[in-house]
Protein backbone atom coordinates (compact mmCIF):
# COMPACT_ATOMS: atom_id res chain seq x y z
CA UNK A 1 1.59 24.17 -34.82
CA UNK A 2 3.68 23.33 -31.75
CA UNK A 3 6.66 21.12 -31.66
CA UNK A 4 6.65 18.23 -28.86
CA UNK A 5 8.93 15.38 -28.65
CA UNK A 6 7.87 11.39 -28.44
CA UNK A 7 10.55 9.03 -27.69
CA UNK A 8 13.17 11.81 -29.06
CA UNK A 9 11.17 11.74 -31.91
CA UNK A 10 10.23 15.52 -32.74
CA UNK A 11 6.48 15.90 -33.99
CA UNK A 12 4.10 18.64 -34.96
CA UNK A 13 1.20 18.27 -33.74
CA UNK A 14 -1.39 21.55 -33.31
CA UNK A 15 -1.63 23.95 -30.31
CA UNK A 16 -4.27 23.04 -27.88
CA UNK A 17 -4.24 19.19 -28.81
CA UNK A 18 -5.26 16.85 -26.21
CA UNK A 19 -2.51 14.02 -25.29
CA UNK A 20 -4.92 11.73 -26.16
CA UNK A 21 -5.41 12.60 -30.13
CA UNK A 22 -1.69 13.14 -29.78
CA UNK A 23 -1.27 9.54 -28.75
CA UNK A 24 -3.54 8.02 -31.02
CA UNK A 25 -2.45 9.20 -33.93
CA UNK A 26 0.67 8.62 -32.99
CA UNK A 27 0.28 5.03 -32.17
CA UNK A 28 -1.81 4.70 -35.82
CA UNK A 29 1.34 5.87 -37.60
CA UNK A 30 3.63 3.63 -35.66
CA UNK A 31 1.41 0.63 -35.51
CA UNK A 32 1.09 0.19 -31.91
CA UNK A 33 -2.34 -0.64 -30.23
CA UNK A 34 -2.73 2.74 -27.71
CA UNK A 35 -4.58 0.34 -24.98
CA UNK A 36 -0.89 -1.71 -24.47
CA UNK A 37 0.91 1.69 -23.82
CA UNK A 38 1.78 4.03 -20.57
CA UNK A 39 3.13 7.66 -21.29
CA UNK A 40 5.56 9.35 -19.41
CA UNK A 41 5.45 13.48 -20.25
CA UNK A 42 8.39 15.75 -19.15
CA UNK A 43 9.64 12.53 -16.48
CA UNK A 44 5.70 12.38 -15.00
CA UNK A 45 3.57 9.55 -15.90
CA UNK A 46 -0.06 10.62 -17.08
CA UNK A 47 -3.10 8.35 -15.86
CA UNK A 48 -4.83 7.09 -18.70
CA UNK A 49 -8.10 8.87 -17.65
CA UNK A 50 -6.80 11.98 -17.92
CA UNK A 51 -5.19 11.65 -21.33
CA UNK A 52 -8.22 13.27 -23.12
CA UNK A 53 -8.13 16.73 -20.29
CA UNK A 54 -4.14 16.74 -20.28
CA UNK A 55 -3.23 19.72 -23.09
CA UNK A 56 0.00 19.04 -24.85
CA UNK A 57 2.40 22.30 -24.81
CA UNK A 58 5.24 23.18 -26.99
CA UNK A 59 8.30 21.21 -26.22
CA UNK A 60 6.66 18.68 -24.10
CA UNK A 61 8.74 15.31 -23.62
CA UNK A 62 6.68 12.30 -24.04
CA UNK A 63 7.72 9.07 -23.32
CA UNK A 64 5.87 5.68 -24.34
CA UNK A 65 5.81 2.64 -22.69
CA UNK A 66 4.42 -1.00 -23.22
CA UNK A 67 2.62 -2.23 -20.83
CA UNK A 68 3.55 -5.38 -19.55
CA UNK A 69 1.72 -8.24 -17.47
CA UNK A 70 3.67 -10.59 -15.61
CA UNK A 71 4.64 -11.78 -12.35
């Protein structure tokens, strides 16, 4: 198990998980829908198509966003 950090939350989550079964559980837990969010990790933003190839590493800094439409 590694420890990474989501909104200054600390979480476990196991070594060699992809962001993207970080994120989803993560947003299952919290309630959020994953499709309204953007995440930020260690100050970089990570395109959504590369969530599932993006390995998270111990003490990573993720930060979630909700998307918003507007104008």
């Amino acid at each position: 198990m590694i420890n990474i950090f989501i909104n200054d939350e600390i979480e476990q989550v196991e070594l060699e998980t992809c962001l993207y079964n970080v994120l989803e559980a993560y947003a299952s837990k919290k309630g959020i829908k994953l499709a309204a969010i953007a995440v930020a990790v260690n100050g970089s933003v990570v395109p959504r198509a590369t969530w599932q190839q993006t390995q998270c590493q111990a003490n990573d800094k993720l930060e979630l966003f909700s998307v918003v439409a507007g104008g």
